[in-house]
N, C-alpha and C. Protein backbone atom coordinates (compact mmCIF):
# COMPACT_ATOMS: atom_id res chain seq x y z
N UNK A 1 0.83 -1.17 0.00
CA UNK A 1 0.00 0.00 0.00
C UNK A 1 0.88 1.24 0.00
N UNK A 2 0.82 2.28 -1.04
CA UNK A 2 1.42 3.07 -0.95
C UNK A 2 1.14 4.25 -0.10
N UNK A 3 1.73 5.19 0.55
CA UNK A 3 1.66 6.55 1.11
C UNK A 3 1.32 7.70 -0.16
N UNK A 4 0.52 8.57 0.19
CA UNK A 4 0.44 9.33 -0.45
C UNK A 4 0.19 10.89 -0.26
N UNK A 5 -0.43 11.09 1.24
CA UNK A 5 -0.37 12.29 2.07
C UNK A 5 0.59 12.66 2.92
N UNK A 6 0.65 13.87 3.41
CA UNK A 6 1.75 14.65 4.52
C UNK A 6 1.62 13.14 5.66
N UNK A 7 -0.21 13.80 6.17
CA UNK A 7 -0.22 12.86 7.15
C UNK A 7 0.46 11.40 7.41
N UNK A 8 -0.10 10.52 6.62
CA UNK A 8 0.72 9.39 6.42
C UNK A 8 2.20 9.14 6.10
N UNK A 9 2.49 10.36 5.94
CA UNK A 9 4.15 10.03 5.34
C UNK A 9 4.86 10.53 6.62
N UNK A 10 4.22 11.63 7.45
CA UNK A 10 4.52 11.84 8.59
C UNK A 10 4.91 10.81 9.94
N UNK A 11 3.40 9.99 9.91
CA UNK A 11 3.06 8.83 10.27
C UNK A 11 4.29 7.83 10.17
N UNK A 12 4.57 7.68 9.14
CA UNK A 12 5.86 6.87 8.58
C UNK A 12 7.11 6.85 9.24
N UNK A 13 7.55 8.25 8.85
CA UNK A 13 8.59 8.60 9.62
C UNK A 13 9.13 8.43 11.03
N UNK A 14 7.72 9.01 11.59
CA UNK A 14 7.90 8.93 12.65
C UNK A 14 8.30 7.14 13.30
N UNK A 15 7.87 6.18 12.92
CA UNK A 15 7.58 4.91 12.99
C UNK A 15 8.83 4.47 12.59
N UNK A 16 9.66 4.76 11.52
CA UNK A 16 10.92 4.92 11.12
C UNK A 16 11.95 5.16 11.86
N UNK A 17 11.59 6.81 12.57
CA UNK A 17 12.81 7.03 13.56
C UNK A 17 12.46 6.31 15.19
N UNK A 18 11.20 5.97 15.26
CA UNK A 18 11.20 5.08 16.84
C UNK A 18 11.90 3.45 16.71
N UNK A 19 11.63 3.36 15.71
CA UNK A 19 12.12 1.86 15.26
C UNK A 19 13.74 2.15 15.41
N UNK A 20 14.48 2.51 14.87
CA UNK A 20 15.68 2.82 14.75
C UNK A 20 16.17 3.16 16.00
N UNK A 21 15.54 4.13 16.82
CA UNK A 21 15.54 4.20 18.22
C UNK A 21 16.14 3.26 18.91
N UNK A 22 15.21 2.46 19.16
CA UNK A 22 15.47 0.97 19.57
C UNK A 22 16.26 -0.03 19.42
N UNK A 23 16.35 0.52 18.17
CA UNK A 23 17.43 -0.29 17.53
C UNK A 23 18.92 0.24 18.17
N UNK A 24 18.98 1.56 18.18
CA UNK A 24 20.18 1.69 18.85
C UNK A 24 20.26 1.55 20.18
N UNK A 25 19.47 1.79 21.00
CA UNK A 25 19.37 1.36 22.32
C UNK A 25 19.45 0.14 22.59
N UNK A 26 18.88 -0.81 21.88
CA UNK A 26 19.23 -2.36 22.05
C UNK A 26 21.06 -2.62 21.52
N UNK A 27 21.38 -2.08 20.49
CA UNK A 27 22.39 -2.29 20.49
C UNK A 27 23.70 -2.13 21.40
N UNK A 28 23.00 -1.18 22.06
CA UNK A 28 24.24 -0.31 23.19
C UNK A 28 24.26 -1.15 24.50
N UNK A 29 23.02 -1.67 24.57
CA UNK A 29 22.53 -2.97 25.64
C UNK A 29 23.08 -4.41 25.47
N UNK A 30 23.33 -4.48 24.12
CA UNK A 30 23.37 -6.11 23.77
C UNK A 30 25.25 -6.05 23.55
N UNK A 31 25.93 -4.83 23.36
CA UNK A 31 27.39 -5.03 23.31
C UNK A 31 28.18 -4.14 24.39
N UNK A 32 27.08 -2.81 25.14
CA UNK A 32 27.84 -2.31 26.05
C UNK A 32 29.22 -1.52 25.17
N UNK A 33 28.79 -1.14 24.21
CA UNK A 33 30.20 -0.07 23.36
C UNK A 33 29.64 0.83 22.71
N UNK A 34 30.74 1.90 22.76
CA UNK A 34 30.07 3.08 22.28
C UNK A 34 28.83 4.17 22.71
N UNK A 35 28.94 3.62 24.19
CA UNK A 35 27.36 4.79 24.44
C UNK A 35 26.77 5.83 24.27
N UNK A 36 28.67 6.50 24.47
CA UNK A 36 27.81 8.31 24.11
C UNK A 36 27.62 8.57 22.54
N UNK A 37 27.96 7.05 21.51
CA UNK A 37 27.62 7.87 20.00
C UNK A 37 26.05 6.71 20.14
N UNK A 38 25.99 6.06 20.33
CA UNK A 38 24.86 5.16 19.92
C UNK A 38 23.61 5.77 21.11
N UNK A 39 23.63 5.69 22.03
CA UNK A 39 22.73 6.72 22.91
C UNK A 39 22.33 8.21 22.21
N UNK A 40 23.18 8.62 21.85
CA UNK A 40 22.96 9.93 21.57
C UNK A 40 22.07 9.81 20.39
N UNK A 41 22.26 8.82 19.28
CA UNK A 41 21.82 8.54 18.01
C UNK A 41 20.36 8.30 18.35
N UNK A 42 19.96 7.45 19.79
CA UNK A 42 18.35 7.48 19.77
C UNK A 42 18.18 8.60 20.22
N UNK A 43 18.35 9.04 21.15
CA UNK A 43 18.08 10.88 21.83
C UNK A 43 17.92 11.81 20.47
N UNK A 44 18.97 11.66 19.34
CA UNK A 44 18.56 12.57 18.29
C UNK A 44 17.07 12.09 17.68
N UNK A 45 16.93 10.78 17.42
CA UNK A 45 15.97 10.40 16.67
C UNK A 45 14.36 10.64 17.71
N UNK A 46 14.60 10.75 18.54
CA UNK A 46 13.19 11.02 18.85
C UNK A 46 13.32 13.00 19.07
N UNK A 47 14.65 13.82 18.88
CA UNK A 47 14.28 15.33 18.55
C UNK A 47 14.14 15.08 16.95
N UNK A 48 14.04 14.27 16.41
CA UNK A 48 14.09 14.18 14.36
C UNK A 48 12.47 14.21 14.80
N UNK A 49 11.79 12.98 15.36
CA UNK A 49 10.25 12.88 15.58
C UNK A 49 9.38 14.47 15.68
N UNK A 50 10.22 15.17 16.66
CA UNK A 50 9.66 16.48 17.17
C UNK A 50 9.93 17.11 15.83
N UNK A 51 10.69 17.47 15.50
CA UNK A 51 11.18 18.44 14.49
C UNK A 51 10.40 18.43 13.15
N UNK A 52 10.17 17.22 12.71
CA UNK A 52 9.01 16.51 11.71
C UNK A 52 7.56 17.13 12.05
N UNK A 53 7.25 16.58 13.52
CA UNK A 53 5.62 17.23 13.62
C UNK A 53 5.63 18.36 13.82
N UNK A 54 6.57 19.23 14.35
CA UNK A 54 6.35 20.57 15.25
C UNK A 54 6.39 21.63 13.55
N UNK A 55 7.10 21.03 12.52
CA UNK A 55 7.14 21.42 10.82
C UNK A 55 5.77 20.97 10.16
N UNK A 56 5.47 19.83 10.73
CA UNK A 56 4.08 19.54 9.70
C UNK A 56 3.05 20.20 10.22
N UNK A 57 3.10 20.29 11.73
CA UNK A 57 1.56 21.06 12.82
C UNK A 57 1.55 22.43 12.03
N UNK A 58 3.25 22.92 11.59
CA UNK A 58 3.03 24.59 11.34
C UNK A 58 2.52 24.34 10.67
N UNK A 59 2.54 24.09 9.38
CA UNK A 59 1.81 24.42 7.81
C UNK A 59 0.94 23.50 7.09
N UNK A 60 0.61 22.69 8.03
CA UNK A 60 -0.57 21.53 7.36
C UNK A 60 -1.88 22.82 7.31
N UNK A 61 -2.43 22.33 6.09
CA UNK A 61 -3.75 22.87 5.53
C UNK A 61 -4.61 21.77 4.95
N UNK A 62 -5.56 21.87 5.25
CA UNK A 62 -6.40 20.84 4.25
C UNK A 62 -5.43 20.89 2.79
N UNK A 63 -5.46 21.71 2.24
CA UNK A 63 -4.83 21.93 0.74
C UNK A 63 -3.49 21.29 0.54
N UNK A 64 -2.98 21.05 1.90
CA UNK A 64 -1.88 20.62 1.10
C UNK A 64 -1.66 18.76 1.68
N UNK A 65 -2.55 18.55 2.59
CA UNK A 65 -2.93 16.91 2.90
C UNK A 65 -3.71 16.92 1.75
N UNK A 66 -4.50 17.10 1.18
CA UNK A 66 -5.49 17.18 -0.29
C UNK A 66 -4.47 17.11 -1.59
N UNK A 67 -3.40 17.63 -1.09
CA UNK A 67 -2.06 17.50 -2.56
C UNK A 67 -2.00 16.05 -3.43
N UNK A 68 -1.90 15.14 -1.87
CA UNK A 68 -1.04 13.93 -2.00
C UNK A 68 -0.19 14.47 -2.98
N UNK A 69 1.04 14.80 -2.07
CA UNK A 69 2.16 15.20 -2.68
C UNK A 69 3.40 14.21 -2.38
N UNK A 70 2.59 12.69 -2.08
CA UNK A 70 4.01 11.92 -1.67
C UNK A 70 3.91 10.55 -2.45
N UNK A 71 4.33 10.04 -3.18
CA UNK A 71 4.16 8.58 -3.70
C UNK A 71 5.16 7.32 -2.97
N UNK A 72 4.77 6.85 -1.85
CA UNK A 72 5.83 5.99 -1.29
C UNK A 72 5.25 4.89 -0.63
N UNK A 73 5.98 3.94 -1.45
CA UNK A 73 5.84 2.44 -0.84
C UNK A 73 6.67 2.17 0.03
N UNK A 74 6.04 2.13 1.28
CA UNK A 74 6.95 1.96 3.05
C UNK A 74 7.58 0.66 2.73
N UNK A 75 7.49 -0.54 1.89
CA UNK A 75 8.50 -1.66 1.89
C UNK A 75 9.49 -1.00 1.35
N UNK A 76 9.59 0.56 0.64
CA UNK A 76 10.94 0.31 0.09
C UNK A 76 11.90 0.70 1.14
N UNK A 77 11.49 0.94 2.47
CA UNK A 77 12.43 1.68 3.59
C UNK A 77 11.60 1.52 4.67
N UNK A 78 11.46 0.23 4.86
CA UNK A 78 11.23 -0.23 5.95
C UNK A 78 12.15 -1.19 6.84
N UNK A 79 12.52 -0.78 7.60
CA UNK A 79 13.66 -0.92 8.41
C UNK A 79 13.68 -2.57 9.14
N UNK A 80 15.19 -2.97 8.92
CA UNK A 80 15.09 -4.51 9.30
C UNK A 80 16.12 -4.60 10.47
N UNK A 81 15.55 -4.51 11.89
CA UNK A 81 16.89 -4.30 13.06
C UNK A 81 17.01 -5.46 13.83
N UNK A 82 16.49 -6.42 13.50
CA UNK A 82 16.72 -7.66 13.90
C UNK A 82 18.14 -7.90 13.99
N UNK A 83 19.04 -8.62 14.86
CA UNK A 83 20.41 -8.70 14.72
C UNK A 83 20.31 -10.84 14.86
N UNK A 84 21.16 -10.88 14.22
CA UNK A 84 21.40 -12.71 14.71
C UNK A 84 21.63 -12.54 16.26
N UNK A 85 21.83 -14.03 17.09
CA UNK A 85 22.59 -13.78 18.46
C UNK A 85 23.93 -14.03 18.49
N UNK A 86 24.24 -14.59 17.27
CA UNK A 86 25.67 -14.77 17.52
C UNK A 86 26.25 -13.51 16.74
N UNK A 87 25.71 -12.18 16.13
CA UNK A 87 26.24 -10.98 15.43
C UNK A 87 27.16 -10.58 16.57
N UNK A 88 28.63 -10.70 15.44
CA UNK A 88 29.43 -9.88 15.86
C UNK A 88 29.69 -8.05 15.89
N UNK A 89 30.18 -7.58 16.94
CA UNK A 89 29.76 -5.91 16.83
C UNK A 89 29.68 -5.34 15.60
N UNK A 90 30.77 -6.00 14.87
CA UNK A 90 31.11 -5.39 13.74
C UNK A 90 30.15 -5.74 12.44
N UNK A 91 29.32 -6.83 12.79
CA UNK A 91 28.05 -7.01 11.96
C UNK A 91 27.12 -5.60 12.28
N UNK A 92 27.02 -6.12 13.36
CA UNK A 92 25.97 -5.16 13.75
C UNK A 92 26.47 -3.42 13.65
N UNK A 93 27.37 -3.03 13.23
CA UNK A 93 27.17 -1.88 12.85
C UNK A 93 27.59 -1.72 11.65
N UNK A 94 27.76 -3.13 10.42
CA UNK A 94 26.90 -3.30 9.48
C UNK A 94 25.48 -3.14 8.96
N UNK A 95 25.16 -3.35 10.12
CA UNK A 95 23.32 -3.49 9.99
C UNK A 95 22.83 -1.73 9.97
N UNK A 96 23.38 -1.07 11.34
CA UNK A 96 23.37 0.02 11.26
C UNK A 96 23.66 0.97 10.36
N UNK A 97 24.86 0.81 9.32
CA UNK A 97 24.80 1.55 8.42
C UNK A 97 24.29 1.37 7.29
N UNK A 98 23.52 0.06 7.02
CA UNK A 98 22.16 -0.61 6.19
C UNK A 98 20.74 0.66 6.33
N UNK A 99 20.94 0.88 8.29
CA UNK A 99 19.48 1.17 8.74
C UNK A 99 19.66 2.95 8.08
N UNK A 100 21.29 3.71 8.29
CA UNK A 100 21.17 4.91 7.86
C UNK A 100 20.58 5.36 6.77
N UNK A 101 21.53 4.06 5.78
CA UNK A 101 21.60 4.34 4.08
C UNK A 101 20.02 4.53 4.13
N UNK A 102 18.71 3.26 4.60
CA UNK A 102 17.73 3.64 4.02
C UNK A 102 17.18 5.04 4.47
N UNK A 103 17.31 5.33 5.40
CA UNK A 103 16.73 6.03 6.14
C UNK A 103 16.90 7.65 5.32
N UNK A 104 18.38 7.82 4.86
CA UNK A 104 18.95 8.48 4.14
C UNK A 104 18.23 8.60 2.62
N UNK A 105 17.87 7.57 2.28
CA UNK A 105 17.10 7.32 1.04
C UNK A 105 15.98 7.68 0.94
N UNK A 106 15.08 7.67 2.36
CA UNK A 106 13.46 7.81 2.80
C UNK A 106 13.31 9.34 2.78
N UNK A 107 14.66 9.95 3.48
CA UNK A 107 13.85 11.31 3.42
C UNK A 107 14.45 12.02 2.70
N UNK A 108 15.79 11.50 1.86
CA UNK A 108 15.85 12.43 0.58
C UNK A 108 14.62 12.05 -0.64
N UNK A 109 14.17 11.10 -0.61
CA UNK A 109 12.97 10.72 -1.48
C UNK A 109 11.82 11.58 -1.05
N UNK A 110 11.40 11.53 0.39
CA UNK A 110 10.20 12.39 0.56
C UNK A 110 10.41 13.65 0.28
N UNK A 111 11.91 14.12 0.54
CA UNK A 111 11.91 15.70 0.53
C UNK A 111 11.41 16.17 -0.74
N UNK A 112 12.13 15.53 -2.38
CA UNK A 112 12.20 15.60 -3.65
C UNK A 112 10.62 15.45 -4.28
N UNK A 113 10.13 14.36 -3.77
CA UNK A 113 8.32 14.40 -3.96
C UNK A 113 7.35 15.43 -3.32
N UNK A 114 7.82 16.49 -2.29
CA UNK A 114 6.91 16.96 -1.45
C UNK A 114 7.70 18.45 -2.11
N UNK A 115 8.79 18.84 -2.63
CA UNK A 115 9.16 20.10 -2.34
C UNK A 115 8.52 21.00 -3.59
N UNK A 116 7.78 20.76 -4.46
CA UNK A 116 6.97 21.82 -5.65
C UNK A 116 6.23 22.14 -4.74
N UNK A 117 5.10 21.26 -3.95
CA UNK A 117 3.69 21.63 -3.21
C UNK A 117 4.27 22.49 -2.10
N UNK A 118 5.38 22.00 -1.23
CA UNK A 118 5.59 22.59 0.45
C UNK A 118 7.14 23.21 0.47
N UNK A 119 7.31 23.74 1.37
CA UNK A 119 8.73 24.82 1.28
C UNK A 119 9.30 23.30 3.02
N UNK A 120 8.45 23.75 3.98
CA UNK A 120 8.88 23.66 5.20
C UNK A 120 9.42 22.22 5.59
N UNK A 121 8.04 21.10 5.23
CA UNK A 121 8.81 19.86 4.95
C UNK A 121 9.37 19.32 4.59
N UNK A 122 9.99 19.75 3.43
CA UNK A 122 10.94 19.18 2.59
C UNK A 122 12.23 19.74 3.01
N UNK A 123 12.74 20.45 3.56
CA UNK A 123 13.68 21.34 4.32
C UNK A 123 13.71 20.43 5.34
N UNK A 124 12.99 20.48 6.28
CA UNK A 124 13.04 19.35 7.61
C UNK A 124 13.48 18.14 7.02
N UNK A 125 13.01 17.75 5.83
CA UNK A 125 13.51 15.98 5.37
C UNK A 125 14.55 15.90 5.26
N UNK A 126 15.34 17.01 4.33
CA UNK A 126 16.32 17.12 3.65
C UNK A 126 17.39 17.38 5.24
N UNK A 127 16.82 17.89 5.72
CA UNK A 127 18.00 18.43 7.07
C UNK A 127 17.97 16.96 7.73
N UNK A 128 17.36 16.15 8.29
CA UNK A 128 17.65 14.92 8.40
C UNK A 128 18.06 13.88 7.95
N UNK A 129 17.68 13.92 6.84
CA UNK A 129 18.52 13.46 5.65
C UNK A 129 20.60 13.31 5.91
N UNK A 130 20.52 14.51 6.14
CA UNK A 130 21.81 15.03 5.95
C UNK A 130 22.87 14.96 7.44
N UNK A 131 21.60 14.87 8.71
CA UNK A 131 22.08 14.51 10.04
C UNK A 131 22.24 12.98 9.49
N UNK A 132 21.96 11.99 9.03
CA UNK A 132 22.07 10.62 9.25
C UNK A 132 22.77 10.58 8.22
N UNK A 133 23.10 11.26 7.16
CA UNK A 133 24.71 11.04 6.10
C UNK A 133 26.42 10.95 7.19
N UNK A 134 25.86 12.17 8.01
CA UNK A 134 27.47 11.96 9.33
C UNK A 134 26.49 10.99 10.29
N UNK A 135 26.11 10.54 10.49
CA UNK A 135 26.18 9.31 11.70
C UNK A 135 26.20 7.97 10.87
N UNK A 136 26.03 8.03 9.34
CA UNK A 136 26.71 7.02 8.52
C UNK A 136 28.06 6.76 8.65
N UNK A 137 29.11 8.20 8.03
CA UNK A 137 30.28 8.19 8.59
C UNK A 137 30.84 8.09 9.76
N UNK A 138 30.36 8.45 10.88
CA UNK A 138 30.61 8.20 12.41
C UNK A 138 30.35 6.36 12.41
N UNK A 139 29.43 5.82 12.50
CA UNK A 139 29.68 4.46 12.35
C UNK A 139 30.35 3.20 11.27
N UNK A 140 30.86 4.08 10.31
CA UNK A 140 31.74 3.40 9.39
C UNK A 140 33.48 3.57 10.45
N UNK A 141 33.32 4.85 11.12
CA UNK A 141 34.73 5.18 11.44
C UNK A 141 34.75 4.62 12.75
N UNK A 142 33.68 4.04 13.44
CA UNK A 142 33.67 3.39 14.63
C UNK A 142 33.87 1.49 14.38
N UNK A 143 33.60 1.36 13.14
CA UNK A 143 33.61 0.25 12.78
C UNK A 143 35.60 -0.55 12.21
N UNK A 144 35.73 1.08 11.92
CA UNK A 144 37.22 0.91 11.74
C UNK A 144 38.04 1.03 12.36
N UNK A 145 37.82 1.89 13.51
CA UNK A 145 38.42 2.11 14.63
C UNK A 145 38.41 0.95 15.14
């Protein structure tokens, strides 16, 4: 089923960055490394949640939930944080930079579909977007480290 309104794509997101959430919090639980970057990574993702609605509450209008200004099938970036039990750290922040790339993909895609109709959301996408391009690199360089 595809997305096709603010609302729902909002909806999405948000569901996106709690999932991921968790995901890093379980991770920081299940290996005990890295806390202040992987902690911090859920703490950002639930101010990404705020930052998303507190942008959509400003400028939602009937007119522009009425746009359907978004065409998106949630399987294509729907997030897989399952880890094996025997994943080694270094899998697992494999997985993590799996979870950025899409995530990276989700809201440079929403930004690019939403930005003719809206100025504000697509700015917010794109700015998150661009926070999870450096916590890509931060966990590639933690992975090498």
């Amino acid at each position: 089923m595809e997305i096709n309104t603010a609302s729902a794509t909002i909806s999405f997101a948000k569901k996106l960055e709690e999932d991921s959430a968790k995901f890093y919090e379980d991770l920081f639980q299940r290996y005990a490394k890295d806390e202040d970057v992987l902690l911090s990574f859920a703490k950002e993702n639930r101010k990404n949640v705020v930052q998303i609605e507190r942008t959509y509450y400003g400028v939602i209008t009937d007119a522009i939930e009425g746009c359907f200004a978004f065409n998106i099938n949630p399987d294509e970036y729907t997030l897989k944080t399952e880890l094996a039990e025997e994943a080694s750290y270094s899998e697992a922040l494999d997985k993590a930079v799996g979870i950025e790339e899409r995530m990276i993909k989700f809201y440079s895609d929403a930004a690019e579909q939403s930005r003719s109709l809206m100025a504000d959301i697509p700015r917010a996408f794109t700015l998150i977007a661009r926070k999870r391009e450096g916590r890509e690199s931060k966990l590639r360089s933690l992975k090498e480290g």
